[in-house]
Protein backbone atom coordinates (compact mmCIF):
# COMPACT_ATOMS: atom_id res chain seq x y z
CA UNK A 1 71.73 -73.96 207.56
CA UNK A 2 69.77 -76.88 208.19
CA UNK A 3 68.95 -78.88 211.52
CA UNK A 4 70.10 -81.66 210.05
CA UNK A 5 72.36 -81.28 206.88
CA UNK A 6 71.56 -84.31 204.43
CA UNK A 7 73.83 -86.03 201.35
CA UNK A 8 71.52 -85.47 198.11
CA UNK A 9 71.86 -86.56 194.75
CA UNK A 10 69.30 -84.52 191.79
CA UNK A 11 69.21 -87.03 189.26
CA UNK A 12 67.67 -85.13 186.08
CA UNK A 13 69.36 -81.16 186.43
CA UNK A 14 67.14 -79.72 183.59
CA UNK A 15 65.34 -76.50 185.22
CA UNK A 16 63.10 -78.20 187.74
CA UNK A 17 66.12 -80.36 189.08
CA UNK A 18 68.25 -77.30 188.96
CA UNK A 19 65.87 -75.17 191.01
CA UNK A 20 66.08 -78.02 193.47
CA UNK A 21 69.54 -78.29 193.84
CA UNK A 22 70.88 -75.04 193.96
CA UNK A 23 67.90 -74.01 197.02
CA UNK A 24 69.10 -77.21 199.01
CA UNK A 25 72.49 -76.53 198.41
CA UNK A 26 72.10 -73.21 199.90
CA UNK A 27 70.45 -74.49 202.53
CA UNK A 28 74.09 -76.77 203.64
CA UNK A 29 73.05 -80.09 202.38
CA UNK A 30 75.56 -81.59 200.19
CA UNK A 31 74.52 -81.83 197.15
CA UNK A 32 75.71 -83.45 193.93
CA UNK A 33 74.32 -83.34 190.04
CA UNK A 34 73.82 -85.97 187.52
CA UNK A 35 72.85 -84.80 184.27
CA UNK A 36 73.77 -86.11 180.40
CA UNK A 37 74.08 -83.01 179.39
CA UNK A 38 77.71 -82.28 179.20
CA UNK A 39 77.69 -78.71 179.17
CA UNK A 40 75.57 -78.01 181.98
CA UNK A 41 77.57 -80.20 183.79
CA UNK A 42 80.82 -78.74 183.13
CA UNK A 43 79.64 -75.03 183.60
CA UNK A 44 78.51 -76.20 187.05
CA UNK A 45 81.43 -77.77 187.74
CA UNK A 46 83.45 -75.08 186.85
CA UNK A 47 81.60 -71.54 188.13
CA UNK A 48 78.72 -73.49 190.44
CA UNK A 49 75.14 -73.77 189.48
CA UNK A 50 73.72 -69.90 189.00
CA UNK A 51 69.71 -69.15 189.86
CA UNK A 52 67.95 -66.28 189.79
CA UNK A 53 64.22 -65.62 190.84
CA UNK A 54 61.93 -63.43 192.35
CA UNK A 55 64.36 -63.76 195.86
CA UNK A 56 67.24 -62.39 193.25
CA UNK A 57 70.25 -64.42 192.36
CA UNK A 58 72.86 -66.97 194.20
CA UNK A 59 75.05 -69.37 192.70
CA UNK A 60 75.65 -72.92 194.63
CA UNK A 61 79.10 -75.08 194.31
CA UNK A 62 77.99 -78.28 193.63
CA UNK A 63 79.61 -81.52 192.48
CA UNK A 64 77.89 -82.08 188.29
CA UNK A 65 78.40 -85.53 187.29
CA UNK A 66 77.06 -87.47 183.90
CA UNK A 67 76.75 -90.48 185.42
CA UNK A 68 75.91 -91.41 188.69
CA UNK A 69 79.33 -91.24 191.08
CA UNK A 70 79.85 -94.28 193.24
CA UNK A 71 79.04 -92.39 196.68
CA UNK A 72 75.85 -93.97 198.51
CA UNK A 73 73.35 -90.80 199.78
CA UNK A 74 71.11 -89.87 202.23
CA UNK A 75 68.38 -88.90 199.54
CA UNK A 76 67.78 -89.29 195.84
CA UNK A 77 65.75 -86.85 193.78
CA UNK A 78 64.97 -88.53 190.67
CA UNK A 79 63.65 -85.16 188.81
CA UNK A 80 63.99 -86.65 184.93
CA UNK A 81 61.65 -86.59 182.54
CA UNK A 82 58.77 -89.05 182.75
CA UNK A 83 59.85 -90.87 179.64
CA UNK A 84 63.59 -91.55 181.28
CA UNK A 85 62.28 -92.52 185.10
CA UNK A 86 62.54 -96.58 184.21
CA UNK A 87 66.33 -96.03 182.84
CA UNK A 88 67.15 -93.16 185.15
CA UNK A 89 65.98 -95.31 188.57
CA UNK A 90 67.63 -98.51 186.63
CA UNK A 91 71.56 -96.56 186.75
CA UNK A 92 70.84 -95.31 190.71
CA UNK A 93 72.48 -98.15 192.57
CA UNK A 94 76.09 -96.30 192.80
CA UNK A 95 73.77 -94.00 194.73
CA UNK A 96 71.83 -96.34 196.99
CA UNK A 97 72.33 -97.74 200.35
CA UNK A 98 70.24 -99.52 203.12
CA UNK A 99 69.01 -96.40 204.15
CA UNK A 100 68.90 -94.17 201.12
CA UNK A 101 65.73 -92.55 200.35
CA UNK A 102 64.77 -92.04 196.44
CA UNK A 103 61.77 -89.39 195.81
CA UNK A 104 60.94 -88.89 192.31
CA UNK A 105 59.10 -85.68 191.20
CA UNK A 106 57.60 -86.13 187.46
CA UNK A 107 54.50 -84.44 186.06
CA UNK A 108 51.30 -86.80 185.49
CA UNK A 109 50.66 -89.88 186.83
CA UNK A 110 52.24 -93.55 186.86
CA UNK A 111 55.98 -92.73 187.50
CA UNK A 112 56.17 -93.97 190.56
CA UNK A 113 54.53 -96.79 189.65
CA UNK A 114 57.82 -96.96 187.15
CA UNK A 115 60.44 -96.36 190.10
CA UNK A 116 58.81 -98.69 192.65
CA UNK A 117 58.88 -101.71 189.64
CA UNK A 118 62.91 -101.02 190.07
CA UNK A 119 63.88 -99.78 192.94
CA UNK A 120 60.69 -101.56 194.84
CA UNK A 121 58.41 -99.45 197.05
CA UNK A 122 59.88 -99.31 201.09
CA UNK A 123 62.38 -96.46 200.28
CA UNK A 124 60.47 -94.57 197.82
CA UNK A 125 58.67 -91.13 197.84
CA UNK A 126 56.29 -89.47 196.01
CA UNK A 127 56.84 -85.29 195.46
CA UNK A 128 54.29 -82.66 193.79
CA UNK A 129 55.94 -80.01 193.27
CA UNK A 130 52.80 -77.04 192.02
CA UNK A 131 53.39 -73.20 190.90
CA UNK A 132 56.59 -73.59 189.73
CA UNK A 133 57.91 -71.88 186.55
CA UNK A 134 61.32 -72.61 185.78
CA UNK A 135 63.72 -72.72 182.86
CA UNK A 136 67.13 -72.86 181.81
CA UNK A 137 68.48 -69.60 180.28
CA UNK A 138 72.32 -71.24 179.67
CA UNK A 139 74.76 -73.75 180.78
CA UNK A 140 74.87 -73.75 184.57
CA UNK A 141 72.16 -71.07 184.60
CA UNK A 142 68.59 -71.50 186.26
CA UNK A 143 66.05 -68.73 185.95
CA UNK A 144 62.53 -69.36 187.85
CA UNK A 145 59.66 -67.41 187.83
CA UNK A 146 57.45 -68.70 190.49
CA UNK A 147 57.19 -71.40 193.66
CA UNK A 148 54.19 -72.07 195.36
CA UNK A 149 54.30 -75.54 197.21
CA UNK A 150 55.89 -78.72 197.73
CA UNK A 151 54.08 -81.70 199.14
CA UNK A 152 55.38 -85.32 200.08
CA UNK A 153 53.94 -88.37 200.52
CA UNK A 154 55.18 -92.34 201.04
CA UNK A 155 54.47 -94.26 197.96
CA UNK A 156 52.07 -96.79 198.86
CA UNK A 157 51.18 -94.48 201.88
CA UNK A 158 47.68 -94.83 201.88
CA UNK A 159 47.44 -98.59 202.15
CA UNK A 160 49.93 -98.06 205.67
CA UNK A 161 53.03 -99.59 203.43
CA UNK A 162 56.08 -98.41 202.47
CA UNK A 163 58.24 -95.59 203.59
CA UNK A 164 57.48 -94.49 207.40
CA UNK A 165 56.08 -91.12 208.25
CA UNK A 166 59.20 -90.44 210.22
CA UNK A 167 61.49 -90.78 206.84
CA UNK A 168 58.81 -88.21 204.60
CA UNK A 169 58.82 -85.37 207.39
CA UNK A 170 62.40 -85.41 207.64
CA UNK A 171 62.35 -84.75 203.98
CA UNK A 172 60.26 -82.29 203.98
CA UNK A 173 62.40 -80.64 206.64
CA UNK A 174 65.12 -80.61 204.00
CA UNK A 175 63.20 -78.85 201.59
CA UNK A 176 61.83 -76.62 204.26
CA UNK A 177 65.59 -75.57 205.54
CA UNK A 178 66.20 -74.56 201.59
CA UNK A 179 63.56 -72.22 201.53
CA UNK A 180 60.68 -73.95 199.80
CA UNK A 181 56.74 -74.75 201.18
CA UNK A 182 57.24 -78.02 201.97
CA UNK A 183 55.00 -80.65 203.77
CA UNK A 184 54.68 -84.33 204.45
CA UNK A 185 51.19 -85.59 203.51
CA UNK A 186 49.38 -88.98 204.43
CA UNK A 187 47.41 -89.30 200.83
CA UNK A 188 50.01 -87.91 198.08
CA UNK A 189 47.61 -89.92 195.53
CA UNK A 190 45.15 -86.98 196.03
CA UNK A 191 47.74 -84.09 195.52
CA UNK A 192 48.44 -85.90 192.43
CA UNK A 193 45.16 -85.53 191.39
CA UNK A 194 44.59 -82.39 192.39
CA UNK A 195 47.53 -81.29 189.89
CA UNK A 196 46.59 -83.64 187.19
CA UNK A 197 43.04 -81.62 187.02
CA UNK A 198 45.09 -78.05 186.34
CA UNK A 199 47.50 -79.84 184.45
CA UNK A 200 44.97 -81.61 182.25
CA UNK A 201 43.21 -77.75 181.82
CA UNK A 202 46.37 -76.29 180.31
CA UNK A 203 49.19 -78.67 179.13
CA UNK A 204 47.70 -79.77 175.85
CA UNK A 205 45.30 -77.03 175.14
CA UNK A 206 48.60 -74.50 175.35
CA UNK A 207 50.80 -77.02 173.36
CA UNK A 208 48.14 -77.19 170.75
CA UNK A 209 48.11 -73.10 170.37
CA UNK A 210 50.79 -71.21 171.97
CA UNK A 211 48.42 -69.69 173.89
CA UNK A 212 49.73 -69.11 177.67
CA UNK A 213 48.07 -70.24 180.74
CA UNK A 214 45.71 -66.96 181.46
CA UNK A 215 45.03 -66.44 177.47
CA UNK A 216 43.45 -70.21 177.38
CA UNK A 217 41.55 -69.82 180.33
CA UNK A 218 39.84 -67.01 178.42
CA UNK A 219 39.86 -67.76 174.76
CA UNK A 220 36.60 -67.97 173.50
CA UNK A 221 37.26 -70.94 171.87
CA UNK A 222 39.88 -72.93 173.67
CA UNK A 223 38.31 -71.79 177.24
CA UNK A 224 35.64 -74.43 177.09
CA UNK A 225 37.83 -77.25 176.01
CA UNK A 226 40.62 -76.89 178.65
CA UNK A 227 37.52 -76.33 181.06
CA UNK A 228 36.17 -79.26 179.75
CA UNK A 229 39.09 -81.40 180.01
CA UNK A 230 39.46 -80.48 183.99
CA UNK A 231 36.09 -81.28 184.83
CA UNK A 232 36.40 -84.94 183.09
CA UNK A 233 39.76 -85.73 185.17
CA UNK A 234 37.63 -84.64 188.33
CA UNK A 235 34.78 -86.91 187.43
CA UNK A 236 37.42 -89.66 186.56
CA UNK A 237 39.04 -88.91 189.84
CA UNK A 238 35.74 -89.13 191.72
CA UNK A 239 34.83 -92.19 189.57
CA UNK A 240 38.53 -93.72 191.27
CA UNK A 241 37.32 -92.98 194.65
CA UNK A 242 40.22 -90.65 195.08
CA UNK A 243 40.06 -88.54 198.10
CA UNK A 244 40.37 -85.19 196.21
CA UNK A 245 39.32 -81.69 198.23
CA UNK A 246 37.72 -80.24 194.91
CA UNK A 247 34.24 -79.22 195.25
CA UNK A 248 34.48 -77.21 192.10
CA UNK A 249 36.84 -78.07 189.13
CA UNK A 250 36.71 -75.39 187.33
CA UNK A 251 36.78 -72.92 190.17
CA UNK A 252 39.72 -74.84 191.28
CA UNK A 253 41.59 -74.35 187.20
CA UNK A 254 40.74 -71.03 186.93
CA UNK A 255 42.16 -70.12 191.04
CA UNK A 256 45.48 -72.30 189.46
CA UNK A 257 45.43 -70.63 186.86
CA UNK A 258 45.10 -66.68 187.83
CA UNK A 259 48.23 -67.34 189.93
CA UNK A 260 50.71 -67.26 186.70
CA UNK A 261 48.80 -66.08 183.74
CA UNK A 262 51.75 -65.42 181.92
CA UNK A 263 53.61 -68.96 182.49
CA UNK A 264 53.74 -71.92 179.51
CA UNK A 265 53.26 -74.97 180.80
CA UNK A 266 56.15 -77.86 179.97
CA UNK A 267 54.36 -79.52 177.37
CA UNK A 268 54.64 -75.93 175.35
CA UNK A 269 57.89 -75.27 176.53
CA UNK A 270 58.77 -78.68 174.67
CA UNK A 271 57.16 -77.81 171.45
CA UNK A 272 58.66 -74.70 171.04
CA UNK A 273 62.13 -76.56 171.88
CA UNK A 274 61.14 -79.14 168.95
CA UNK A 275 60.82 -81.76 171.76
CA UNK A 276 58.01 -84.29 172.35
CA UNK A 277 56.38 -83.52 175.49
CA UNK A 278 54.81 -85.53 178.82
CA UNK A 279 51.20 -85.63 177.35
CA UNK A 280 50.97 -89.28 177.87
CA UNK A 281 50.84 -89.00 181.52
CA UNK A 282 49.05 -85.78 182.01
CA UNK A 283 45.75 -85.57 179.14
CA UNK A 284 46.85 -88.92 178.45
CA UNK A 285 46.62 -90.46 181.84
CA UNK A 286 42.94 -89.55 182.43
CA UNK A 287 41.32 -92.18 179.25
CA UNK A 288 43.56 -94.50 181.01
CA UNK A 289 42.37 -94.00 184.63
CA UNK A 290 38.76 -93.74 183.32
CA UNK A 291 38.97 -97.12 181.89
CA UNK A 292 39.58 -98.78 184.66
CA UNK A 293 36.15 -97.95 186.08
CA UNK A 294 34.27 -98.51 182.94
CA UNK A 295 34.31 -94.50 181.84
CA UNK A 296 35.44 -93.06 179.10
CA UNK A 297 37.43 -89.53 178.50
CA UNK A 298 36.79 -88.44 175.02
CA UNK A 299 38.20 -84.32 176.19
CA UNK A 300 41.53 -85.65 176.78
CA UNK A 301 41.74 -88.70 174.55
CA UNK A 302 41.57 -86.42 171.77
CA UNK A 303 43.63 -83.72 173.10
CA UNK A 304 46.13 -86.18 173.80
CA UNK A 305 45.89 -87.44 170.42
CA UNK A 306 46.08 -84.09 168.83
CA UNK A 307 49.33 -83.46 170.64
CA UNK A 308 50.93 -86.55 169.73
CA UNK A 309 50.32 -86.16 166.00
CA UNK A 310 51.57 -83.31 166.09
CA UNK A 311 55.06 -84.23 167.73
CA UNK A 312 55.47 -86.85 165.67
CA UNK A 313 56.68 -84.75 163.21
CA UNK A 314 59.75 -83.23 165.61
């Protein structure tokens, strides 16, 4: 059980969210759903939400909702999509109270820049959640394959503003009661970057072929592109002034990447489900970034724009 047993609300219970909830659930937090997705909501209303992992298989009772339920929480976890963050934070205020905490965990970069435009920045957190594989096999049912780390950080945190310290770690503590590596962090902006670089190596290059994470880190063809496309996010990064602990990008991809050789990364996972996928804030955030210090990213501008011509056609 944990020290301190919080009220949490996963906004966003696709297989991520999911994974989330039913660990913290376990862990004697009360925990409630929101999804649209009305039969995942009504198989976890009725038989609990059901995950299974290398740890082996529990199902949590949980409350599923559609729509946010008018009870004020302790914590938000706003795990949507990037693309639904703006409407998503926009429907939270059933949710919210003087003292409720909202952390959203997306992929990429600039969705917390989203959430802070609404919800404003003193009660929001930042999470990176890395090593994670998860996806849903049915209704109600969360399979995950992997789960290295989660880290936490204030948005805002590194200019001293925003949430306190005090308000992260006892976050983390939550996460830590429910079994997960969890950890408060002073610069989350790093971490993000840190994940963009690994994310930027595989996300499109896998998208554009099939190929998994280990068989793209050694094609002889795509290897040099995804490698390529990591190394111009750490320039870019560099470039920012970002306070990243990468001395090597590609020996940093390649250690990511030997971890799970066999996982897809989301943006594949989408394509295969005939969805359109996060590449505008992962490849597509680093031409972006770069711009606003005068660089260019031609690696991941045309990735990005390889990917999305190719999704327009879903």
């Amino acid at each position: 059980m944990a020290a301190t047993p919080l009220r949490i609300a996963v906004v966003g219970c696709g297989a991520m969210g999911s994974v989330y909830a039913a660990r913290l659930a376990g862990a004697g937090h009360d925990v409630l759903v929101v999804d649209a997705w009305a039969d995942h909501v009504q198989a976890i209303a009725r038989d609990g939400l059901a995950l299974s992992g290398p740890d082996g298989e529990r199902t949590a009772q949980v409350r599923a909702f559609q729509s946010p339920p008018a009870e004020p929480v302790d914590l938000v976890v706003l795990a949507v999509k990037a693309a639904d963050v703006v409407s998503a934070a926009a429907g939270l205020a059933p949710l919210l109270d003087d003292d409720t905490v909202v952390l959203t965990v997306q992929n990429g970069l600039g969705s917390a820049e989203e959430v802070a435009r609404v919800l404003g920045a003193g009660r929001l957190a930042v999470g990176i959640a890395s090593g994670f594989g998860a996806s849903l096999t049915a209704p109600g049912r969360v399979h995950h394959n992997a789960m290295k780390a989660l880290r936490f950080g204030a948005y805002d945190g590194v200019s001293g503003g925003g949430l306190p310290a005090d308000d992260v770690e006892r976050i983390a503590a939550a996460w830590r009661a429910g079994g997960f590596d969890a950890a408060a962090v002073g610069d989350i902006a790093a971490m993000q970057w840190e994940k963009l670089i690994c994310n930027v190596a595989y996300s499109a290059p896998c998208a554009l072929t099939g190929l998994t994470v280990g068989e793209v880190m050694d094609h002889p063809e795509m290897g040099p592109i995804s490698r390529a496309a990591a190394t111009e996010a750490w320039e870019t990064a560099r470039a920012l002034g970002i306070g990243i602990d990468v001395p090597d990008p590609v020996v940093h991809v390649r250690d990511f990447g030997a971890q799970m050789p066999a996982a897809k990364p989301s943006a594949l996972l989408d394509h295969e489900a005939g969805r359109r996928s996060e590449i505008a804030v992962i490849n597509g955030a680093i031409p972006r970034e770069a711009a606003k210090v005068g660089r260019t990213a031609p690696v991941n501008a045309t990735l990005t724009g390889l990917v999305r011509t190719r999704e327009a056609t879903f």
